[in-house]
C-alpha atoms as a PDB file:
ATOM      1  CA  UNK A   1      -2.829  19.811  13.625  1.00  0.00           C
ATOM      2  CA  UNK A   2      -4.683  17.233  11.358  1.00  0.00           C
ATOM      3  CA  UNK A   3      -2.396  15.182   9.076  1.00  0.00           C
ATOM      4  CA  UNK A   4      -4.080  16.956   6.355  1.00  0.00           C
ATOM      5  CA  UNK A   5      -2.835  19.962   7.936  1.00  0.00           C
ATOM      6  CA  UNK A   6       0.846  18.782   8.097  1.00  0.00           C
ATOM      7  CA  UNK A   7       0.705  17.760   4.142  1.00  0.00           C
ATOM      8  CA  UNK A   8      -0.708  21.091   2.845  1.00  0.00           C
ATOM      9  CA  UNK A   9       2.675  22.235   4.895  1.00  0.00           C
ATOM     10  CA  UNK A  10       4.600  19.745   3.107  1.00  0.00           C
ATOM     11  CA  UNK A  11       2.679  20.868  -0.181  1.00  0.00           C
ATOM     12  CA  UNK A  12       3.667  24.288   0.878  1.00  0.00           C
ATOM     13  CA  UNK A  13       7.434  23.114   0.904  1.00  0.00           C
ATOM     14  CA  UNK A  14       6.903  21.777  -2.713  1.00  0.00           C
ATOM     15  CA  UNK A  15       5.311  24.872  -4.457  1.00  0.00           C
ATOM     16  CA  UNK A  16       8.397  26.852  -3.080  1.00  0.00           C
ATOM     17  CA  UNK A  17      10.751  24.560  -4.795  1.00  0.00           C
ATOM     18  CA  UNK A  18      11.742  21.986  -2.719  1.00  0.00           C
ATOM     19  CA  UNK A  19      11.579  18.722  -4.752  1.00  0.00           C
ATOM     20  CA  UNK A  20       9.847  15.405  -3.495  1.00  0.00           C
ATOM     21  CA  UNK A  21      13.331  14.079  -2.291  1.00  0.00           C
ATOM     22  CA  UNK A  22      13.630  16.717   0.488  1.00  0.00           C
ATOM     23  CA  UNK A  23      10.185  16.646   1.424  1.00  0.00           C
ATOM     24  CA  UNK A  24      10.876  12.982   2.240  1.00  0.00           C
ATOM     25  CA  UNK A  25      13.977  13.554   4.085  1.00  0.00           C
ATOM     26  CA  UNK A  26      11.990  15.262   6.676  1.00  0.00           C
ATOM     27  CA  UNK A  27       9.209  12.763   7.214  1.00  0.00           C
ATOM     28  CA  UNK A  28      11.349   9.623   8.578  1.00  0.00           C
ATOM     29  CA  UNK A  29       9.766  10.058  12.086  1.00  0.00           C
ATOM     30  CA  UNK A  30       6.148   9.411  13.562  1.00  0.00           C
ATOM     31  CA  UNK A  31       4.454  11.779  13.239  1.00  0.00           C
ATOM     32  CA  UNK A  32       5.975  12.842  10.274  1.00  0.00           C
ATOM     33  CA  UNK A  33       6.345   9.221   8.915  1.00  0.00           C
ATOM     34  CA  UNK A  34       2.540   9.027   8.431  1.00  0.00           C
ATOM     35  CA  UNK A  35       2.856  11.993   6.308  1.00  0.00           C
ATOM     36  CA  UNK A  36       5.031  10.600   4.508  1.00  0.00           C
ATOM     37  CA  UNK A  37       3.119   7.490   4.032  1.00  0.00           C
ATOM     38  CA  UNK A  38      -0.195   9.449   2.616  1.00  0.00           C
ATOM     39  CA  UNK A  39       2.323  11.437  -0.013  1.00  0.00           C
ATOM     40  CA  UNK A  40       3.154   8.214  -1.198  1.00  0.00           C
ATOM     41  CA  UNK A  41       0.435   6.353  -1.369  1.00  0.00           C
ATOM     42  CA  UNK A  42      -1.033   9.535  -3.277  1.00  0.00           C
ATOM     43  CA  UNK A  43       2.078  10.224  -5.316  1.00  0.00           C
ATOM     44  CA  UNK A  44       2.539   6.168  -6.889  1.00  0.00           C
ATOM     45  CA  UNK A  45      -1.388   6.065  -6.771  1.00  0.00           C
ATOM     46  CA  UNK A  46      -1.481   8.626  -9.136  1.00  0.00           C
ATOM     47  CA  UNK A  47       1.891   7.494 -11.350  1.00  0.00           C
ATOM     48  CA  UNK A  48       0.358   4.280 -11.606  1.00  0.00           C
ATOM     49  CA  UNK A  49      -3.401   5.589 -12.311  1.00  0.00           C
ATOM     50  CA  UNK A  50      -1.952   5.934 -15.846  1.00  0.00           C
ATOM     51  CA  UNK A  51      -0.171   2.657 -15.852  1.00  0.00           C
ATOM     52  CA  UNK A  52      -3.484   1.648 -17.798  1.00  0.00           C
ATOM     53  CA  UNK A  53      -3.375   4.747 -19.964  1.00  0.00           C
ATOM     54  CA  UNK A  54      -6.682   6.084 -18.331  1.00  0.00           C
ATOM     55  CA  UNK A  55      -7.617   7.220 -14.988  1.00  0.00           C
ATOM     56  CA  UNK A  56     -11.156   6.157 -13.951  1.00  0.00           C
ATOM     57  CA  UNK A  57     -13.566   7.476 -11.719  1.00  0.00           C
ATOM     58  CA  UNK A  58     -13.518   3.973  -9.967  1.00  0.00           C
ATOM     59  CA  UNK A  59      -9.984   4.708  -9.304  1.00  0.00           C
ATOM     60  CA  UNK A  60     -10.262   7.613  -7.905  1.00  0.00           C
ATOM     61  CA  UNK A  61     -13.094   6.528  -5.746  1.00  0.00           C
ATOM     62  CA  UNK A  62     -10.515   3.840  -4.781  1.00  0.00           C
ATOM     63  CA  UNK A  63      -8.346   6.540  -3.421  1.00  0.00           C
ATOM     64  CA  UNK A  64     -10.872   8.237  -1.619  1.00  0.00           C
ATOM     65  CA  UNK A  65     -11.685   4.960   0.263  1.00  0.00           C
ATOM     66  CA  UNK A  66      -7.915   4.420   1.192  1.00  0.00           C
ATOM     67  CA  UNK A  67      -7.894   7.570   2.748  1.00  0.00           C
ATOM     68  CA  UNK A  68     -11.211   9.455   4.056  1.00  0.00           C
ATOM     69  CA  UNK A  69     -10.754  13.248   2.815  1.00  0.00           C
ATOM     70  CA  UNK A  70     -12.401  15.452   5.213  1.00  0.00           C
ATOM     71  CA  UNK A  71     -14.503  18.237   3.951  1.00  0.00           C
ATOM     72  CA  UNK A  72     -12.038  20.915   3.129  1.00  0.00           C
ATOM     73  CA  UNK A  73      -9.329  19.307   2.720  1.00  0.00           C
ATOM     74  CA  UNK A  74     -10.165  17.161  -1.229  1.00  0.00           C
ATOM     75  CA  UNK A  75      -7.937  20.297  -2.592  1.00  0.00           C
ATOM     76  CA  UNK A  76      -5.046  19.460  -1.006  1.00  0.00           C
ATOM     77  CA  UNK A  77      -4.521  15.771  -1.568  1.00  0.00           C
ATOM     78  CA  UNK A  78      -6.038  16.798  -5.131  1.00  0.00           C
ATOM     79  CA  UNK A  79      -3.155  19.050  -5.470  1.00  0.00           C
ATOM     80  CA  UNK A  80      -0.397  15.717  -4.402  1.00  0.00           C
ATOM     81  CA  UNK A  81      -2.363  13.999  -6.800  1.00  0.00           C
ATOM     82  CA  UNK A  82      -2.128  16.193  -9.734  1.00  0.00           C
ATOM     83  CA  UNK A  83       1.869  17.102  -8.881  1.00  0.00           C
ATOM     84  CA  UNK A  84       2.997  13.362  -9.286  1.00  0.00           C
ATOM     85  CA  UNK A  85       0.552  12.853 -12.303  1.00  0.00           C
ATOM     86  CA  UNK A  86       1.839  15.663 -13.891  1.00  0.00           C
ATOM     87  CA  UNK A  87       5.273  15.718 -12.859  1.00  0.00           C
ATOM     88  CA  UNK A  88       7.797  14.171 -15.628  1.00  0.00           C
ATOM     89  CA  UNK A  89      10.175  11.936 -13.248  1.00  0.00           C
ATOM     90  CA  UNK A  90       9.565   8.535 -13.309  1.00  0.00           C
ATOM     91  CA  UNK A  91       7.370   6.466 -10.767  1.00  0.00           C
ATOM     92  CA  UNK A  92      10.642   4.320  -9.788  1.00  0.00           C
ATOM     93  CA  UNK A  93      12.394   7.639  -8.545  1.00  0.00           C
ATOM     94  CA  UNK A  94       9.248   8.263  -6.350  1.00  0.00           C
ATOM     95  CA  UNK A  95       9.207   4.724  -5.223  1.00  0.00           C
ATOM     96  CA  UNK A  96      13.178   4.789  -4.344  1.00  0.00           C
ATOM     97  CA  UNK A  97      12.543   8.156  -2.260  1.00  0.00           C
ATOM     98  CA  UNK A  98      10.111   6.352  -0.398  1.00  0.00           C
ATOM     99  CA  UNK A  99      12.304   3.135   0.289  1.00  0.00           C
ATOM    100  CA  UNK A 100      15.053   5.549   1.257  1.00  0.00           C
ATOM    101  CA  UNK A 101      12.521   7.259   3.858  1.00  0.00           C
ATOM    102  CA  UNK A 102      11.239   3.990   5.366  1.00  0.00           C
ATOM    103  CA  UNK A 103      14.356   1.752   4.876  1.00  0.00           C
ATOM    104  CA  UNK A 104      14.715  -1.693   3.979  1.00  0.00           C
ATOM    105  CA  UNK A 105      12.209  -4.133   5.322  1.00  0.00           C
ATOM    106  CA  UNK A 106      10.211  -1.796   6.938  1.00  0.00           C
ATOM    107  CA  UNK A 107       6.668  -3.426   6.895  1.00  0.00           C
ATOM    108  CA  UNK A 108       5.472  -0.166   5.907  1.00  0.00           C
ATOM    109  CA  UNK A 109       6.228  -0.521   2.348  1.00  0.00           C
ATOM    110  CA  UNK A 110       4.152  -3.312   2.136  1.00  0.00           C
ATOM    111  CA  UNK A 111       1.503  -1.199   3.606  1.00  0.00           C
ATOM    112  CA  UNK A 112       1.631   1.246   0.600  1.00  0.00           C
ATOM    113  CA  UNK A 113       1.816  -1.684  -1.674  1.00  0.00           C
ATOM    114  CA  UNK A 114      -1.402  -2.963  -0.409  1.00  0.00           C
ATOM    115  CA  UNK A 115      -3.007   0.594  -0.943  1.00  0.00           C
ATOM    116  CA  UNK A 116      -1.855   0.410  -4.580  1.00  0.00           C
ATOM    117  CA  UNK A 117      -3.118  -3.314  -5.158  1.00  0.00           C
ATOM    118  CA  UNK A 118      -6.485  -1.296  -3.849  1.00  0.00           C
ATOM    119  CA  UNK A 119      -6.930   1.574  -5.869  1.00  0.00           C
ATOM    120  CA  UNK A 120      -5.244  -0.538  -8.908  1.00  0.00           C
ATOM    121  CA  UNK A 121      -8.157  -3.166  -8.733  1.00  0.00           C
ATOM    122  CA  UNK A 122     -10.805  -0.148  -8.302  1.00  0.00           C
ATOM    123  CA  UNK A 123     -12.488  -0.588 -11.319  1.00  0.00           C
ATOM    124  CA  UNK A 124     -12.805  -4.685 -11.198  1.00  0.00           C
ATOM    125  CA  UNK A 125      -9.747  -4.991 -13.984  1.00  0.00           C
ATOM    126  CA  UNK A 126      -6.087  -5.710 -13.303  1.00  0.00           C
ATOM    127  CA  UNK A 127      -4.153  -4.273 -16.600  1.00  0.00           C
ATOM    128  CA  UNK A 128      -0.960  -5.254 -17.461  1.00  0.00           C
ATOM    129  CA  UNK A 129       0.897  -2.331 -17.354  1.00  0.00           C
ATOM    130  CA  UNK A 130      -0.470  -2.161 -13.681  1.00  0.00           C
ATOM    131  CA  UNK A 131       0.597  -5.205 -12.719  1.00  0.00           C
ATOM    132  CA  UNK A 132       4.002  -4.429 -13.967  1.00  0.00           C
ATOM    133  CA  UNK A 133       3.942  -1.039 -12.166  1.00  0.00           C
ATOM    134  CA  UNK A 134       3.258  -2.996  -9.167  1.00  0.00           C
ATOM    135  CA  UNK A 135       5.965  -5.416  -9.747  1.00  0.00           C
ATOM    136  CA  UNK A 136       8.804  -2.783 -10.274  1.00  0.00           C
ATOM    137  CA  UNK A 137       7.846  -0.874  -6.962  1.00  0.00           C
ATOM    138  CA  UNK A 138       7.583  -4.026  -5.114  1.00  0.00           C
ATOM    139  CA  UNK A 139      11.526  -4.566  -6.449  1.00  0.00           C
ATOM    140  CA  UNK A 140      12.562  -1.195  -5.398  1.00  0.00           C
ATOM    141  CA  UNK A 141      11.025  -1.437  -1.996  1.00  0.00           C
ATOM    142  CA  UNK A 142      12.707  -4.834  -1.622  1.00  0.00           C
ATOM    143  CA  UNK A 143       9.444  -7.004  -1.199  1.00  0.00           C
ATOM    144  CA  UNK A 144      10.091 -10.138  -2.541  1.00  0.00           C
ATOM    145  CA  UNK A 145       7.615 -12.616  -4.926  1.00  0.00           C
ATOM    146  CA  UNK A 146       6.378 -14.608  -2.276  1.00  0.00           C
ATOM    147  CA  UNK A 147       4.959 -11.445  -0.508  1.00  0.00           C
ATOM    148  CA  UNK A 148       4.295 -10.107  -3.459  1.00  0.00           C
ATOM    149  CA  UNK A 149       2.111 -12.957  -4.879  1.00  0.00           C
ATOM    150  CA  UNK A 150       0.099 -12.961  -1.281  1.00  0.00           C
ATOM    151  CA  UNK A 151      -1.025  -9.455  -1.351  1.00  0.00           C
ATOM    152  CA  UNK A 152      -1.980  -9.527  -4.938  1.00  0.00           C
ATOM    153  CA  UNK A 153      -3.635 -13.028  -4.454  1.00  0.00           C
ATOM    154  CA  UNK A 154      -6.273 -10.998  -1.839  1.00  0.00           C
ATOM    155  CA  UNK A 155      -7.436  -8.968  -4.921  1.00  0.00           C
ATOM    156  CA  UNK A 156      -7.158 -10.805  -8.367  1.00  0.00           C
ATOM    157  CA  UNK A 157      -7.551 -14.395  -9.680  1.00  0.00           C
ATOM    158  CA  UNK A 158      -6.600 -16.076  -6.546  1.00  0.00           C
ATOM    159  CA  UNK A 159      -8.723 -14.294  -4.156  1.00  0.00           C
ATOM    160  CA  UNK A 160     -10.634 -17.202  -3.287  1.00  0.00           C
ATOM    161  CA  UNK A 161      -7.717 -19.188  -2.493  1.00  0.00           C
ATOM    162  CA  UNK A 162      -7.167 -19.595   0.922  1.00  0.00           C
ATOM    163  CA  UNK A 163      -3.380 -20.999   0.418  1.00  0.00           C
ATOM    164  CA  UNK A 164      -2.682 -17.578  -1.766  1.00  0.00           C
ATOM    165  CA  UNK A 165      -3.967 -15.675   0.608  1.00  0.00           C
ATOM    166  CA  UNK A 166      -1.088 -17.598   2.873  1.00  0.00           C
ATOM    167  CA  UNK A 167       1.731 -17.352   1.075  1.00  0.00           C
ATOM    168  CA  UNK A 168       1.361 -21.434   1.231  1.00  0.00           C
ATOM    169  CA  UNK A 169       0.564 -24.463  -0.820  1.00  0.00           C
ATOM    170  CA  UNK A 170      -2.089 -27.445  -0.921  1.00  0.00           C
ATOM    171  CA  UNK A 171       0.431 -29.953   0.568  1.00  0.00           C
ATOM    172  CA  UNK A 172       3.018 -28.300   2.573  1.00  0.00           C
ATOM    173  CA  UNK A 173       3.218 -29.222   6.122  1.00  0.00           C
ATOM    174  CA  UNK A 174       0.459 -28.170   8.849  1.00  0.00           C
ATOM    175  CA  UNK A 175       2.672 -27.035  10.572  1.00  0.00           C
ATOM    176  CA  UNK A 176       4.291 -25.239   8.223  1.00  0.00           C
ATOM    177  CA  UNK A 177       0.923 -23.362   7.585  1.00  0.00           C
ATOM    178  CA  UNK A 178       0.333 -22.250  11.004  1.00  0.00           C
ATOM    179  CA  UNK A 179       3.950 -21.241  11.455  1.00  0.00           C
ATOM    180  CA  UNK A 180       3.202 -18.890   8.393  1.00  0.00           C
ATOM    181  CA  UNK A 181      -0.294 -17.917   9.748  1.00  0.00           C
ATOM    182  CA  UNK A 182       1.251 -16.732  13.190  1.00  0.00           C
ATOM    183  CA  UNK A 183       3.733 -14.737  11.082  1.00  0.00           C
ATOM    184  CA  UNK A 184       1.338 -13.184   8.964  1.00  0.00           C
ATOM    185  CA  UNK A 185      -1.240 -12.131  12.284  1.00  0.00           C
ATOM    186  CA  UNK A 186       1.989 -10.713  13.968  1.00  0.00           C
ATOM    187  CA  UNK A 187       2.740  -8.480  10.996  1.00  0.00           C
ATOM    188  CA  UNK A 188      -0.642  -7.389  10.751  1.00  0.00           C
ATOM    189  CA  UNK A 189      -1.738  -7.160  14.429  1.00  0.00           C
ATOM    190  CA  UNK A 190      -3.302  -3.691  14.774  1.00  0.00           C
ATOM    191  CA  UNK A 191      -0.744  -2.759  17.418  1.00  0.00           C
ATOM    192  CA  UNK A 192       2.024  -3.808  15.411  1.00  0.00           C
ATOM    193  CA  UNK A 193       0.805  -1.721  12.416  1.00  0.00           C
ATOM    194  CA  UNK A 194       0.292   1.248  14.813  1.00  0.00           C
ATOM    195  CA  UNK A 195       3.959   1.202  16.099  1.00  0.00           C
ATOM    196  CA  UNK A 196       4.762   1.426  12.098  1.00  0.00           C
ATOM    197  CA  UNK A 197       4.001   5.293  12.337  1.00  0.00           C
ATOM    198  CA  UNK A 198       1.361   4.797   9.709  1.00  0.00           C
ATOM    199  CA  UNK A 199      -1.852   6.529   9.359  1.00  0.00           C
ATOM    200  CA  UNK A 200      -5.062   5.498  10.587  1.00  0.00           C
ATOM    201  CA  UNK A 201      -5.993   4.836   7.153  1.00  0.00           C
ATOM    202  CA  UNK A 202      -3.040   1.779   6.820  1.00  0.00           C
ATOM    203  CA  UNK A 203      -4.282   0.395  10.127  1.00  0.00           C
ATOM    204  CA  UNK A 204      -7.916  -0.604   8.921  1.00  0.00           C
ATOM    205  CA  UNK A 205      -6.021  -1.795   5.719  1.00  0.00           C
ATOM    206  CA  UNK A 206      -4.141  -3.930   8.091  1.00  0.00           C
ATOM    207  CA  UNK A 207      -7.137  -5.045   9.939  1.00  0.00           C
ATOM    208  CA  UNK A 208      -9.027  -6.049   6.789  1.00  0.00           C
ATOM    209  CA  UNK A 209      -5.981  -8.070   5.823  1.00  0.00           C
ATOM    210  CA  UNK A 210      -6.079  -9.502   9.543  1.00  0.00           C
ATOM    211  CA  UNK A 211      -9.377 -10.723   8.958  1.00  0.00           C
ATOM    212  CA  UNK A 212      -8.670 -12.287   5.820  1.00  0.00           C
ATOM    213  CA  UNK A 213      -5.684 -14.217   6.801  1.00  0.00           C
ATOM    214  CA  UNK A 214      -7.742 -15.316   9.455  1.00  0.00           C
ATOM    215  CA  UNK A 215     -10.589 -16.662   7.443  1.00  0.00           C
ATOM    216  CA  UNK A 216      -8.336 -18.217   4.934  1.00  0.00           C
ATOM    217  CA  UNK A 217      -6.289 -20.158   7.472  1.00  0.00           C
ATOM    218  CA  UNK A 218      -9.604 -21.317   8.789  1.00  0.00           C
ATOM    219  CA  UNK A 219     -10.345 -22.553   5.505  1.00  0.00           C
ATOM    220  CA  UNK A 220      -6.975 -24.396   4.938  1.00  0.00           C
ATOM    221  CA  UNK A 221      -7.554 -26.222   8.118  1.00  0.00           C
ATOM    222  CA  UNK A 222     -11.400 -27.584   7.687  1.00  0.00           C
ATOM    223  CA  UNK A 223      -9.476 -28.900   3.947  1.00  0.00           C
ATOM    224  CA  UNK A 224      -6.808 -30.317   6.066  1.00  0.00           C
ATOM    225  CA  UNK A 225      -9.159 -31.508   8.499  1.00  0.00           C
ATOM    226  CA  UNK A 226     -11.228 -33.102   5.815  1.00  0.00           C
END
């Protein structure tokens, strides 16, 4: 069963009036954790989509990119999408349901939070109101600024700063720097991503971000070097 499969089930649970909160309760475990992962993704993708007061085409592109819809299945992750848009609870009761289902410091969470940074910076603009969205859900899953800062350095102002990209600064310690680089490629090591119970999707996320901390501690060392 395709995990597009298992969420139309999980969709199925919603329309006959479970709420999002029991849904949840039953995805803790792989494979039912990367269910769970997709719903949320979709669920604070789409609260946040009107963080900016519109929802673009750009940004639902951006969604479609995070996770590749096969043919016959766009109605059911249109129908997730359209539930949390629509629904009238707040995104920060969605985001503590989802922090409950993961639990605290689960790498996971920073996962999602990556998708979001994605689909928020879809159409080339980070707006305000997104960045606070981004801010409050980063509280609630218990990611702290420094992580915080990182992730959002890979997509807006301080992309092109290798010692953003880091978590680091022009001056600390080299080997301070690598210490943090090994970190960061341990977190992000495909296999380590994969034992997460995440879908495929989150593991090329992971991989992209692999690649980038990788290039940017290249950089930081040829300026070191220099």
């Amino acid at each position: 069963m395709s995990i597009w499969e298992r969420i139309g089930e999980a969709l199925s649970a919603l329309a006959a009036g479970e709420g999002l909160s029991d849904v949840f309760a039953k995805l803790k475990t792989p494979p039912e954790k990367s269910i769970g992962f997709t719903i949320a993704v979709i669920a604070l993708g789409a609260k946040m989509a009107k963080a900016d007061g519109q929802v673009t085409r750009n940004e639902v592109s951006a969604f479609r990119r995070v996770f590749q819809i096969p043919p016959g299945e766009e109605e059911n992750a249109a129908r997730v999408f359209n539930l949390a848009r629509n629904d009238v609870a707040g995104y920060d009761g969605y985001a503590r349901q989802i922090a409950r289902m993961f639990g605290p410091k689960d790498k996971a969470l920073e996962d999602i939070l990556d998708g979001l940074f994605h689909i928020a910076l879809a159409d080339g603009e980070y707006h305000p109101g997104e960045n606070d969205f981004l801010e409050d859900v980063a509280k609630i899953f218990g990611i702290g600024d420094e992580c915080f800062n990182r992730l959002r350095a890979r997509y807006w102002q301080d992309h092109n700063d290798p010692y953003a990209v880091l978590g680091v600064k022009p001056g600390d310690d080299a080997k301070v720097i690598r210490r943090k680089w090994r970190d960061l490629v341990q977190i992000n090591h495909p296999d380590k991503v994969i034992a997460r119970g995440v879908p495929e999707e989150a593991v090329k996320m992971a991989e992209k971000r692999l690649a980038e901390i990788n290039e940017a501690y290249e950089e930081v060392t040829r300026d070191l070097a220099a």
